[in-house]
PDB file of N, CA and C in Angstrom:
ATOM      1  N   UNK A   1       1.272 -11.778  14.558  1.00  0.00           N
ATOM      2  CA  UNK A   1       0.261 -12.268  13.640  1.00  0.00           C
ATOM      3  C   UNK A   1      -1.095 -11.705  14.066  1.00  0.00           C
ATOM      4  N   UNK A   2      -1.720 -11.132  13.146  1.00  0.00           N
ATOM      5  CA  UNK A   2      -3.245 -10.653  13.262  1.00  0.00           C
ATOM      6  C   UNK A   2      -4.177 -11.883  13.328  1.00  0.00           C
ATOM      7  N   UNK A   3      -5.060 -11.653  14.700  1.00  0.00           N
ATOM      8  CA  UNK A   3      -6.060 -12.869  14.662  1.00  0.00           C
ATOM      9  C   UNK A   3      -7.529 -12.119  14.406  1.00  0.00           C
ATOM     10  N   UNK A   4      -7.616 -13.225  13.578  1.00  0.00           N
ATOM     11  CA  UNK A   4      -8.898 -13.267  12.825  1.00  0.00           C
ATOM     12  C   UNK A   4      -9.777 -14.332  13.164  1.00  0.00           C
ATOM     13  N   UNK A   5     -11.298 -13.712  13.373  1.00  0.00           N
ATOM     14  CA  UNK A   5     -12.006 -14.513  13.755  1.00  0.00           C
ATOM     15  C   UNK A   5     -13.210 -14.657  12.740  1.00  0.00           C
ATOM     16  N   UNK A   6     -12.707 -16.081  12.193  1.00  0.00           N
ATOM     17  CA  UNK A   6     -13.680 -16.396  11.017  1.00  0.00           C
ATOM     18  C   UNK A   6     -14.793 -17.542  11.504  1.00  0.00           C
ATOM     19  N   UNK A   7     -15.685 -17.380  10.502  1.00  0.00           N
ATOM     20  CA  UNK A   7     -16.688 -17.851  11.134  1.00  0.00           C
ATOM     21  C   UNK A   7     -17.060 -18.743   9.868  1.00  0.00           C
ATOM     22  N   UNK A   8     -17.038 -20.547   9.977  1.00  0.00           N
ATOM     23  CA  UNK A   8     -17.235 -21.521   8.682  1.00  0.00           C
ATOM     24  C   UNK A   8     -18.844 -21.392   8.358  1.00  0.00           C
ATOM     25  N   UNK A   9     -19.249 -21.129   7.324  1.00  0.00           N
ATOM     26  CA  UNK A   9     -20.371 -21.285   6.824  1.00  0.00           C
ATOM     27  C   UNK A   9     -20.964 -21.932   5.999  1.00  0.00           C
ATOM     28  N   UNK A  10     -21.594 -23.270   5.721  1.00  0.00           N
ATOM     29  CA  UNK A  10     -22.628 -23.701   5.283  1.00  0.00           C
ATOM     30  C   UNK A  10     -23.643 -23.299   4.593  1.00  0.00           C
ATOM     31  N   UNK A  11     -23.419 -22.976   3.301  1.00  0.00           N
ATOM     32  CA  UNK A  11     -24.605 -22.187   2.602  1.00  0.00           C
ATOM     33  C   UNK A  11     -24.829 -20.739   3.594  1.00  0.00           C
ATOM     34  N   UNK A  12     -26.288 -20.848   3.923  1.00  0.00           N
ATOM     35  CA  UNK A  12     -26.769 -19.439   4.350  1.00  0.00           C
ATOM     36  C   UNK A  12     -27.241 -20.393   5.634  1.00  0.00           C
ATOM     37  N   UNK A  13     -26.907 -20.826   6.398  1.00  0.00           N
ATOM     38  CA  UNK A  13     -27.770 -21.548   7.411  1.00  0.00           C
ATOM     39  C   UNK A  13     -26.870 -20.590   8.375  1.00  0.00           C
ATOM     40  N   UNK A  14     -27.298 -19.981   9.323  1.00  0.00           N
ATOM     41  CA  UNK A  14     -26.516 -18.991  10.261  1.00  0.00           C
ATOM     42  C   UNK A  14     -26.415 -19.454  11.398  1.00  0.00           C
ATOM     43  N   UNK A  15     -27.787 -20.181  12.118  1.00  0.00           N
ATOM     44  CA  UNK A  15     -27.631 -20.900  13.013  1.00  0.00           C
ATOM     45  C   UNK A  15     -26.649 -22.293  13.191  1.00  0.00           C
ATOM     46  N   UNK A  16     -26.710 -22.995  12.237  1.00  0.00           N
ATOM     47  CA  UNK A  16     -25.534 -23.949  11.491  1.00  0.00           C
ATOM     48  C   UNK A  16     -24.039 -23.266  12.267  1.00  0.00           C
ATOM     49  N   UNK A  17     -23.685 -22.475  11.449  1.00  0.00           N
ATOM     50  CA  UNK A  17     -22.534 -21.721  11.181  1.00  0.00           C
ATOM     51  C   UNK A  17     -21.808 -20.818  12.792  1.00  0.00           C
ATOM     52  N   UNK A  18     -23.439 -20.784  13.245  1.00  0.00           N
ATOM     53  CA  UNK A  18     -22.703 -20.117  15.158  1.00  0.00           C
ATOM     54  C   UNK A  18     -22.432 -21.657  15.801  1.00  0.00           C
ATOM     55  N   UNK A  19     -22.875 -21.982  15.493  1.00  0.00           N
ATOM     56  CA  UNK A  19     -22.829 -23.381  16.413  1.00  0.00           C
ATOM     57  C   UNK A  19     -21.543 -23.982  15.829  1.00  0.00           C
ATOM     58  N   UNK A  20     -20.956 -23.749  14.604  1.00  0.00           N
ATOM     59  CA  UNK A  20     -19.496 -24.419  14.312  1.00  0.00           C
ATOM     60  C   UNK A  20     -18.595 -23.064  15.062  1.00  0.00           C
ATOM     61  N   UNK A  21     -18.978 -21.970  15.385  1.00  0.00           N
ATOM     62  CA  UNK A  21     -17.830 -21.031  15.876  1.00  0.00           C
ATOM     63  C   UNK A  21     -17.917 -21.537  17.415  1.00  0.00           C
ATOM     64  N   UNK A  22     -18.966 -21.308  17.695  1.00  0.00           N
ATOM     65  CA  UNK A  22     -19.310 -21.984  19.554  1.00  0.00           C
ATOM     66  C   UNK A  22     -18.173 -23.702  19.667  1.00  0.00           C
ATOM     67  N   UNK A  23     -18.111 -24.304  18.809  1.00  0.00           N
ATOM     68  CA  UNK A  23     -17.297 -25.374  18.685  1.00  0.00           C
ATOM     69  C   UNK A  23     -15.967 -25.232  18.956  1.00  0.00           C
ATOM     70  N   UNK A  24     -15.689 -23.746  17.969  1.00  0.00           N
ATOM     71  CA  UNK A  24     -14.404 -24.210  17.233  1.00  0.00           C
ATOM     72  C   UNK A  24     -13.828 -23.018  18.408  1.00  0.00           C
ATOM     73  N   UNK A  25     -14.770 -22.256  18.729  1.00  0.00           N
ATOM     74  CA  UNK A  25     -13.805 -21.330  20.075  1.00  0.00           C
ATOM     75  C   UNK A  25     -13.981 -22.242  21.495  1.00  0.00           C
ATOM     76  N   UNK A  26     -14.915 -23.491  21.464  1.00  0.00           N
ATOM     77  CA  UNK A  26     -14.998 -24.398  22.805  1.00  0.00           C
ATOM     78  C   UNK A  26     -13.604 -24.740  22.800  1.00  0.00           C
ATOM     79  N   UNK A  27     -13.045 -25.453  21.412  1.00  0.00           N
ATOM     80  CA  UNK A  27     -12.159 -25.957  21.588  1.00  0.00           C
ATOM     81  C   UNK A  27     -11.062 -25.467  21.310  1.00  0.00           C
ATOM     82  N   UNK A  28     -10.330 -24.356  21.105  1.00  0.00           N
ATOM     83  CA  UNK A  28      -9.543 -23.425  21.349  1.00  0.00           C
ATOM     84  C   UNK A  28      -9.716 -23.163  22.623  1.00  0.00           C
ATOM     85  N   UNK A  29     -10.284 -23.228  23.777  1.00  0.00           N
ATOM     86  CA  UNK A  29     -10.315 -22.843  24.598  1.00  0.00           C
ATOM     87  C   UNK A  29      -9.426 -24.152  25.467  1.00  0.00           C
ATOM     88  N   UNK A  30     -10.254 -25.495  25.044  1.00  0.00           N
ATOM     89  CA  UNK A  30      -9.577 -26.609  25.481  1.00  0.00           C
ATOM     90  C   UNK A  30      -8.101 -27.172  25.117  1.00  0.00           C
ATOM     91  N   UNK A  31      -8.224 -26.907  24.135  1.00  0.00           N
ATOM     92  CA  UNK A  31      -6.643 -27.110  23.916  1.00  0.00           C
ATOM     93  C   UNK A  31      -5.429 -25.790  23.966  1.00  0.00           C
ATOM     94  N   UNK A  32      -5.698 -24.579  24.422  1.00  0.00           N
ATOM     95  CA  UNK A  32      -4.981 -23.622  25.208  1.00  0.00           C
ATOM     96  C   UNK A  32      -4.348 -23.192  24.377  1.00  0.00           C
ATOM     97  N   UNK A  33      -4.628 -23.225  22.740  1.00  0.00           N
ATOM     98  CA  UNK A  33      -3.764 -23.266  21.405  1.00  0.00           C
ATOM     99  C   UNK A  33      -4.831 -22.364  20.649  1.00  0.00           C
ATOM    100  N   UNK A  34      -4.224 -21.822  19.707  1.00  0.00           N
ATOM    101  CA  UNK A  34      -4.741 -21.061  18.539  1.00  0.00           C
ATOM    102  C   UNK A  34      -4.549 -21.720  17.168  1.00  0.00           C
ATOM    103  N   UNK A  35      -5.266 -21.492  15.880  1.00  0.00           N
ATOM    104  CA  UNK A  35      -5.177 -22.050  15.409  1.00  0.00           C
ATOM    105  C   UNK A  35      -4.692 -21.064  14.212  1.00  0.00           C
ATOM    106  N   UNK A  36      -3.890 -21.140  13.420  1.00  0.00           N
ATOM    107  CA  UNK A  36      -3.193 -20.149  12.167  1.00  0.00           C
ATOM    108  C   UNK A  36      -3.930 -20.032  11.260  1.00  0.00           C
ATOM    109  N   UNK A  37      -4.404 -19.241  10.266  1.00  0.00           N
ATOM    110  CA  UNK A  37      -4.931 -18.549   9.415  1.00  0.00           C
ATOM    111  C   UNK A  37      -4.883 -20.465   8.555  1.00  0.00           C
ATOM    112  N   UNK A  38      -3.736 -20.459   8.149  1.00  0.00           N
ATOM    113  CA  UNK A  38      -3.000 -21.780   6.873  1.00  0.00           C
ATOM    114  C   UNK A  38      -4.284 -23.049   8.140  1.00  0.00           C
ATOM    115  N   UNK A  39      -4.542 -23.140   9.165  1.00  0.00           N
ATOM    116  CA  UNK A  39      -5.040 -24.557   9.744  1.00  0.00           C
ATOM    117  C   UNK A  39      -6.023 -24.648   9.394  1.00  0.00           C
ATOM    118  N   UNK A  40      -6.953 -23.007   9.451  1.00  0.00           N
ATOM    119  CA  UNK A  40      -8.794 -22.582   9.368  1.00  0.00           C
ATOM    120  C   UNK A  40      -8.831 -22.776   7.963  1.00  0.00           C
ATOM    121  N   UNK A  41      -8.202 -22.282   7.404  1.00  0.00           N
ATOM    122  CA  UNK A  41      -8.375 -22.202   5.617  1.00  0.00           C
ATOM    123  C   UNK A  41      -7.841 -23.903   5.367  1.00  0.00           C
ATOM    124  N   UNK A  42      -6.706 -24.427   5.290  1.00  0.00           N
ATOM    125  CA  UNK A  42      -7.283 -26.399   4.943  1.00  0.00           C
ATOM    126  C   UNK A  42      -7.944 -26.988   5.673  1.00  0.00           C
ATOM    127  N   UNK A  43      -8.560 -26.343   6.953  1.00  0.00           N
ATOM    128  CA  UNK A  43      -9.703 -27.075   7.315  1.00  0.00           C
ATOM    129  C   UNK A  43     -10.936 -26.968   6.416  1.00  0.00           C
ATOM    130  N   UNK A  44     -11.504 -25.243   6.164  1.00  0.00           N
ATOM    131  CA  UNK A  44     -12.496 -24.947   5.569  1.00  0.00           C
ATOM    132  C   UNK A  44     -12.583 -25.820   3.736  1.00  0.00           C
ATOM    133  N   UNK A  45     -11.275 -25.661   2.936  1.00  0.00           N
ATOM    134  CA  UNK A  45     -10.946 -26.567   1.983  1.00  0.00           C
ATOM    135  C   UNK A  45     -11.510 -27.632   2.231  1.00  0.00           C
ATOM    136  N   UNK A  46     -10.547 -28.422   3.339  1.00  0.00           N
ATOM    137  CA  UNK A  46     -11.155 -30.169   3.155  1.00  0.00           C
ATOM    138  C   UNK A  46     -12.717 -30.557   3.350  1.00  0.00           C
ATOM    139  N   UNK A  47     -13.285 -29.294   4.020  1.00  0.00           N
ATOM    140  CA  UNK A  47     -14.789 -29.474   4.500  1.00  0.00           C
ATOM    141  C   UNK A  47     -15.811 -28.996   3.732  1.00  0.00           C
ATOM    142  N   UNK A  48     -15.305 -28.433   2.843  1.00  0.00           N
ATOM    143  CA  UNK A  48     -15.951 -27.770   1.855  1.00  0.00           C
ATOM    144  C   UNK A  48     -16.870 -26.690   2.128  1.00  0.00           C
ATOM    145  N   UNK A  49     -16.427 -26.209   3.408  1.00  0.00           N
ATOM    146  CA  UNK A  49     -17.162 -25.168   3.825  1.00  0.00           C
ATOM    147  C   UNK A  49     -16.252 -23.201   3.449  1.00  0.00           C
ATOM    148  N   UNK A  50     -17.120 -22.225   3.381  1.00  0.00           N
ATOM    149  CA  UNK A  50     -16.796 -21.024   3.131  1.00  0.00           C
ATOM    150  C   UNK A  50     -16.724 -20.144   4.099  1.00  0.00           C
ATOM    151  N   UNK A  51     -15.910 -19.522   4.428  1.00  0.00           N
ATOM    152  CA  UNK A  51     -15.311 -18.441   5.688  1.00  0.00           C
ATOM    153  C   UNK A  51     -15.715 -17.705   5.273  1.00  0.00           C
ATOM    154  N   UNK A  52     -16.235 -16.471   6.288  1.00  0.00           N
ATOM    155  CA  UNK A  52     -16.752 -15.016   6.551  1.00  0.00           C
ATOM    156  C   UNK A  52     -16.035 -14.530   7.291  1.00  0.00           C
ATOM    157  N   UNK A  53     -15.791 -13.028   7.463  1.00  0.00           N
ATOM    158  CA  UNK A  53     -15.075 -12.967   8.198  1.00  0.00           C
ATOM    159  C   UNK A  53     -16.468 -12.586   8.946  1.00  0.00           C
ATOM    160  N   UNK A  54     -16.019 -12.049  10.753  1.00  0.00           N
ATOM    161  CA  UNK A  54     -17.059 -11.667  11.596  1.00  0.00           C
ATOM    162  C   UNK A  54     -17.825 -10.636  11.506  1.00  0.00           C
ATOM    163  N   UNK A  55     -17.184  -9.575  11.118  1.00  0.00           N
ATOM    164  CA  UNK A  55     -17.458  -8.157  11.077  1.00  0.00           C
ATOM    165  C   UNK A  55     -18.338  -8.484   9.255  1.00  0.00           C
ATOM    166  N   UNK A  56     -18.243  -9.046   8.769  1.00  0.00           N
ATOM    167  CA  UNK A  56     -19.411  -9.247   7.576  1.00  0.00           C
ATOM    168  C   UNK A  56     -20.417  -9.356   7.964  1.00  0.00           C
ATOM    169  N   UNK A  57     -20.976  -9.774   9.216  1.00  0.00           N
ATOM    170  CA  UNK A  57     -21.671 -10.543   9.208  1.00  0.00           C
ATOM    171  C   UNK A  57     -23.451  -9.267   9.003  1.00  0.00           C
ATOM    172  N   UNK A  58     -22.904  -8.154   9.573  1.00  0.00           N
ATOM    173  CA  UNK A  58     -23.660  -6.919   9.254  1.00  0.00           C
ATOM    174  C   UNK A  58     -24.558  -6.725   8.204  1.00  0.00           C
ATOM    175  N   UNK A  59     -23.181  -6.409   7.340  1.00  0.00           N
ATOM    176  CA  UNK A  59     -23.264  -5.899   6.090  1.00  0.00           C
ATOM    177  C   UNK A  59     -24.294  -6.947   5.418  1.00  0.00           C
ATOM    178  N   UNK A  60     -24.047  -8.397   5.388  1.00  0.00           N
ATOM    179  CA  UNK A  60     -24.440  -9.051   4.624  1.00  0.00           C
ATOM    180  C   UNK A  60     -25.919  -9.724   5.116  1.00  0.00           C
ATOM    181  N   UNK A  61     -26.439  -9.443   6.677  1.00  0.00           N
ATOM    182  CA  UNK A  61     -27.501  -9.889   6.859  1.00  0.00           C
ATOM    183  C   UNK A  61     -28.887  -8.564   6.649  1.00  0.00           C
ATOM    184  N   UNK A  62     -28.226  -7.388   5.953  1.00  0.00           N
ATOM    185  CA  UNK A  62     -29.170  -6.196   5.967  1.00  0.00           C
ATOM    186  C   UNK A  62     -29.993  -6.318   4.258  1.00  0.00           C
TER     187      UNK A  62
END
């Protein structure tokens, strides 16, 4: 499985949005587990938040 490192975003708030990846890789770290494409995406659903991928993050802040 290809891992992808998405990053949940909140509108355009960027600082917001590092601070949910700083979270969400704290705790991947703590629980010694990864999380599947299907966990990030009904998480992002139930939260009503929108995924980027990382490598966007370029393109879209120029």
């Amino acid at each position: 499985m290809t891992s992808w490192w998405l990053m949940a975003v909140a509108g355009k708030q960027w600082p917001a949005a590092l601070e949910v990846k700083a979270l969400l890789q704290a705790s991947l770290w703590t629980l010694g587990s990864t999380l599947t494409n299907k966990e990030v995406f009904t998480w992002a659903n139930s939260n009503n938040q929108r995924l980027l991928h990382i490598g966007d993050i370029d393109s879209t802040s120029k």
